[in-house]
N, C-alpha and C. Protein backbone atom coordinates (compact mmCIF):
# COMPACT_ATOMS: atom_id res chain seq x y z
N UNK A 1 -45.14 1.40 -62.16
CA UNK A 1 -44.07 1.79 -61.25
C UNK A 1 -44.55 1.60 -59.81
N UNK A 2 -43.95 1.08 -59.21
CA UNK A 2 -43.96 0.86 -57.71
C UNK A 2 -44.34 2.53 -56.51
N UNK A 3 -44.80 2.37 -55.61
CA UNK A 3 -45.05 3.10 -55.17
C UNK A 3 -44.05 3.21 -54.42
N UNK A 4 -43.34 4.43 -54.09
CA UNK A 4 -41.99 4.73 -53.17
C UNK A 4 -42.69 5.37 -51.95
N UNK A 5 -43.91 5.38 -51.35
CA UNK A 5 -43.86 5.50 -50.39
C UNK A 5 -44.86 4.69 -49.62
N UNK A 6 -44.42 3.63 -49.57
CA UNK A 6 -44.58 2.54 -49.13
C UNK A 6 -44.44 2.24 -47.57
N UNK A 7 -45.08 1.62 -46.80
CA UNK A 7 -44.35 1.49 -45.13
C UNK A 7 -42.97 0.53 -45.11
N UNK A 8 -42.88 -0.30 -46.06
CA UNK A 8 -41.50 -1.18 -46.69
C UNK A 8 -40.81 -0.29 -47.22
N UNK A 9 -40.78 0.55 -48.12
CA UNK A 9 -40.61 1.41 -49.02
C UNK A 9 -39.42 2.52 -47.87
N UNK A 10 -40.44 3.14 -47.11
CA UNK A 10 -39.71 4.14 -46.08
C UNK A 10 -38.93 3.78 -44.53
N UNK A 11 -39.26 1.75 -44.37
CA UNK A 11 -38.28 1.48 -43.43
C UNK A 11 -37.17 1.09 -44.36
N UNK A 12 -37.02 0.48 -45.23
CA UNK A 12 -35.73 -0.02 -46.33
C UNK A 12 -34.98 1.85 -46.15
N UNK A 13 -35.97 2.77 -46.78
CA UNK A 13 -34.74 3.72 -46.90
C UNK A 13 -34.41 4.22 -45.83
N UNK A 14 -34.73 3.83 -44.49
CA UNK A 14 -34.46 4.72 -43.21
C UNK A 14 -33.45 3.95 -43.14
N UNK A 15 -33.59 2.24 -43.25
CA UNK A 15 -32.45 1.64 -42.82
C UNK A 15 -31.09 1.31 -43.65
N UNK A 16 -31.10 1.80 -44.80
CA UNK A 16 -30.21 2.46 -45.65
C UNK A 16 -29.70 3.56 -45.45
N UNK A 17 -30.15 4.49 -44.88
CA UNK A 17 -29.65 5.84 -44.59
C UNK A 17 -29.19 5.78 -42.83
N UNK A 18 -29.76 4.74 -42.63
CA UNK A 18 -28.64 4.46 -40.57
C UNK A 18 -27.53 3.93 -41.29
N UNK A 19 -27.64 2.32 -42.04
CA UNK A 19 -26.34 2.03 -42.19
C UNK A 19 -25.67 2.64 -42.51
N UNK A 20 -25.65 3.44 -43.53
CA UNK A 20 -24.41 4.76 -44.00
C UNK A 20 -23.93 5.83 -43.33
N UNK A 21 -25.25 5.72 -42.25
CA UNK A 21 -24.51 7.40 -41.34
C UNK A 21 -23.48 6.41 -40.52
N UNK A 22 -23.88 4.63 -39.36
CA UNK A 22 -22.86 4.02 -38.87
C UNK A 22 -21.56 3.47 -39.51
N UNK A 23 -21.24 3.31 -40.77
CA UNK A 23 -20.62 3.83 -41.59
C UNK A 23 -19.74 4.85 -41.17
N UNK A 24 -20.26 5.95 -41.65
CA UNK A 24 -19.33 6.98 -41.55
C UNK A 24 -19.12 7.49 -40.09
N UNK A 25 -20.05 6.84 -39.60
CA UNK A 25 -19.22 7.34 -38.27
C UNK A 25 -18.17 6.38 -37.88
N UNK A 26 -17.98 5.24 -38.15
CA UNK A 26 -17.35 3.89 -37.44
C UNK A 26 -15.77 4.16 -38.60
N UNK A 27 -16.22 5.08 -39.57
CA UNK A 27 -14.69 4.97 -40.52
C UNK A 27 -13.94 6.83 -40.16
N UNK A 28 -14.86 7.30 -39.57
CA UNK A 28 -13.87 8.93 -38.93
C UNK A 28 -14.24 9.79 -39.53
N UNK A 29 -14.99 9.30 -40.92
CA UNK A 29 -15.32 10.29 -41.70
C UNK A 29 -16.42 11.23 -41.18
N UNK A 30 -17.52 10.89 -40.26
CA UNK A 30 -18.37 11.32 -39.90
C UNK A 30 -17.76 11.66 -38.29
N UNK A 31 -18.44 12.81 -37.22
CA UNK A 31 -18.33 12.49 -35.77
C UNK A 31 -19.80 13.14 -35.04
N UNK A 32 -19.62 12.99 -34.40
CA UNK A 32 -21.13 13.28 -33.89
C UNK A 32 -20.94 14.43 -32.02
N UNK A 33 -21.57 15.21 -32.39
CA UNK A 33 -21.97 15.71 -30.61
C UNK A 33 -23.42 15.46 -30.31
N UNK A 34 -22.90 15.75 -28.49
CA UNK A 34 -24.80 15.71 -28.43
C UNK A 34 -24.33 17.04 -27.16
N UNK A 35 -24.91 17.79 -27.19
CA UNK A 35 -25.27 18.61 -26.29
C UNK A 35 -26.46 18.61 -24.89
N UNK A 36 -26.15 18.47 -23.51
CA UNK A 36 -26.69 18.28 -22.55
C UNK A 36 -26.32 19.45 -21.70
N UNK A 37 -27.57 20.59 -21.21
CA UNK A 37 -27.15 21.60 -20.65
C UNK A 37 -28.49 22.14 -20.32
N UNK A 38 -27.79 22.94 -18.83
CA UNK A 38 -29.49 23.95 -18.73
C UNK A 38 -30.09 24.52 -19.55
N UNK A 39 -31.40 25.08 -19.88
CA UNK A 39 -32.25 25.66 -20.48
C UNK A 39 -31.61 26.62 -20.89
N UNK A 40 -31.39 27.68 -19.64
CA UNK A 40 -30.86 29.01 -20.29
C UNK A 40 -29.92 29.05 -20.98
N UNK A 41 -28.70 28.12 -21.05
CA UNK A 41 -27.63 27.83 -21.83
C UNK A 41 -28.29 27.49 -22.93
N UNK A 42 -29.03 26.30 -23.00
CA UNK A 42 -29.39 26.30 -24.15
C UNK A 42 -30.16 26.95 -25.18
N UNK A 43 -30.84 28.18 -24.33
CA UNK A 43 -31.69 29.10 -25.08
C UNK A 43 -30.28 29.90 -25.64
N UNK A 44 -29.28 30.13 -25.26
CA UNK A 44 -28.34 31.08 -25.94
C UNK A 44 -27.77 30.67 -27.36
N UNK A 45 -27.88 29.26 -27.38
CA UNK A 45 -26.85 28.39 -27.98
C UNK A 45 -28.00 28.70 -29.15
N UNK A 46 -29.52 28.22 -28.76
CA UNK A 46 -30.43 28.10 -29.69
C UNK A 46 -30.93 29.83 -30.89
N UNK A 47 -30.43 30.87 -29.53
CA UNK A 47 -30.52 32.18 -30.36
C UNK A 47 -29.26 32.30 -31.05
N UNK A 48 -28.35 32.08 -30.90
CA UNK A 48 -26.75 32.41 -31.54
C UNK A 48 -27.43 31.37 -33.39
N UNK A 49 -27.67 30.15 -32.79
CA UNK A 49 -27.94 29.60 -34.40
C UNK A 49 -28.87 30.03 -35.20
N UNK A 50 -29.92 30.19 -34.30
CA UNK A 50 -30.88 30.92 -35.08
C UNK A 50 -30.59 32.61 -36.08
N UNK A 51 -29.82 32.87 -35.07
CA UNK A 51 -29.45 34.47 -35.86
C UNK A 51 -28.70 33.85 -36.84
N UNK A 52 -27.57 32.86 -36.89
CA UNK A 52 -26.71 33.03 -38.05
C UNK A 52 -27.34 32.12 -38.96
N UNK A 53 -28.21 31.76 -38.67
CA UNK A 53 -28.82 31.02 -39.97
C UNK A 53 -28.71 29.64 -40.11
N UNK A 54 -29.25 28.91 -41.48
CA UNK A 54 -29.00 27.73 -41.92
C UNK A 54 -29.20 26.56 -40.89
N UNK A 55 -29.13 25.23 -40.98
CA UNK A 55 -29.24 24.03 -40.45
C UNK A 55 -28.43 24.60 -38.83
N UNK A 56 -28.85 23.89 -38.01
CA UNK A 56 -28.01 23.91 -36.57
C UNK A 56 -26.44 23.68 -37.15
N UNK A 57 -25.95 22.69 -37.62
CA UNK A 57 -25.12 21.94 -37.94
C UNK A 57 -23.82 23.20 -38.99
N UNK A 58 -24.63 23.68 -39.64
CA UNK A 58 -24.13 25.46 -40.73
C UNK A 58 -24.07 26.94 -40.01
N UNK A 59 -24.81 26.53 -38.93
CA UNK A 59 -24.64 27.61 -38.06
C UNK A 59 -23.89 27.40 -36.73
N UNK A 60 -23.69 26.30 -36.26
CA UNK A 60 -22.39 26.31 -35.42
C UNK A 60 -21.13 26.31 -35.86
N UNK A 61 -20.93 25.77 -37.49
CA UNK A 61 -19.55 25.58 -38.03
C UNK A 61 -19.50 27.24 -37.97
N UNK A 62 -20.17 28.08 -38.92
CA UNK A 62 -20.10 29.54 -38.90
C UNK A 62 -19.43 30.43 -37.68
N UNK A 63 -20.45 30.06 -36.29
CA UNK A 63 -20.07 30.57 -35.20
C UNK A 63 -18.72 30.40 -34.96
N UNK A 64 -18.34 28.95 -34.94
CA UNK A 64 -17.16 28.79 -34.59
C UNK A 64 -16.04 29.10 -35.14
N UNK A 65 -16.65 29.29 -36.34
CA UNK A 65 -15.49 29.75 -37.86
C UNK A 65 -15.02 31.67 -37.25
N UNK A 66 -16.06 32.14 -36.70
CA UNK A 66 -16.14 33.70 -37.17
C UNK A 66 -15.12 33.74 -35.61
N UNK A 67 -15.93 32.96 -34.51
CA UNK A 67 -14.67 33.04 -33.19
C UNK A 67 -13.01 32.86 -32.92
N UNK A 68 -12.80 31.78 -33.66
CA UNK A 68 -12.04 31.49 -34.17
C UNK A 68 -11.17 32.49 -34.97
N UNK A 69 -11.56 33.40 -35.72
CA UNK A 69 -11.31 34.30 -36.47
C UNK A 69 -10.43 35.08 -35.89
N UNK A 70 -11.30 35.27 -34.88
CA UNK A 70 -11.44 37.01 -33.85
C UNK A 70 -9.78 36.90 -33.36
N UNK A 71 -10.44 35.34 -32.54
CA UNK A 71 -9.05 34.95 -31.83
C UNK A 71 -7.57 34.76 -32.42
N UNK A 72 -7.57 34.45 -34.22
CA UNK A 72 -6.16 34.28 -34.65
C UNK A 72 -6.16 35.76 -34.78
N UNK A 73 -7.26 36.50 -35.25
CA UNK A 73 -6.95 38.02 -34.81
C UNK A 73 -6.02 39.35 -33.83
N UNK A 74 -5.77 38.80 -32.78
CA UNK A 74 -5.64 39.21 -31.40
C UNK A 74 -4.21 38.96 -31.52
């Protein structure tokens, strides 16, 4: 059996795993942010995910899920 971790081995799957993320981003299915901001902003942003847990990506959907909440609340 071939060795899978190979320097061929791990650019083939990196560049298998770009084409599919440009892919999904180029068909809607995917979207992307990037966040650019002062420090201290970003230290807030970075404690808010950290408390709620999980991937950055599971913890902003959360945040935004629970704000969201508050607000159809009101």
């Amino acid at each position: 059996m071939a060795n899978a971790n190979t320097e061929h081995s791990k650019k083939l799957r990196a560049a298998t795993a770009a084409a599919a993320k440009r892919q999904k981003l180029k068909s809607g299915e995917y979207r992307q942010i990037s966040i650019y901001a002062p420090t201290e902003e970003m230290d807030i942003i970075d404690a808010a995910v950290a408390k709620a847990g999980g991937t950055k990506r599971q913890a902003l959907v959360k945040i935004c899920a629970e704000w969201l909440a508050r607000q159809d609340g009101n």
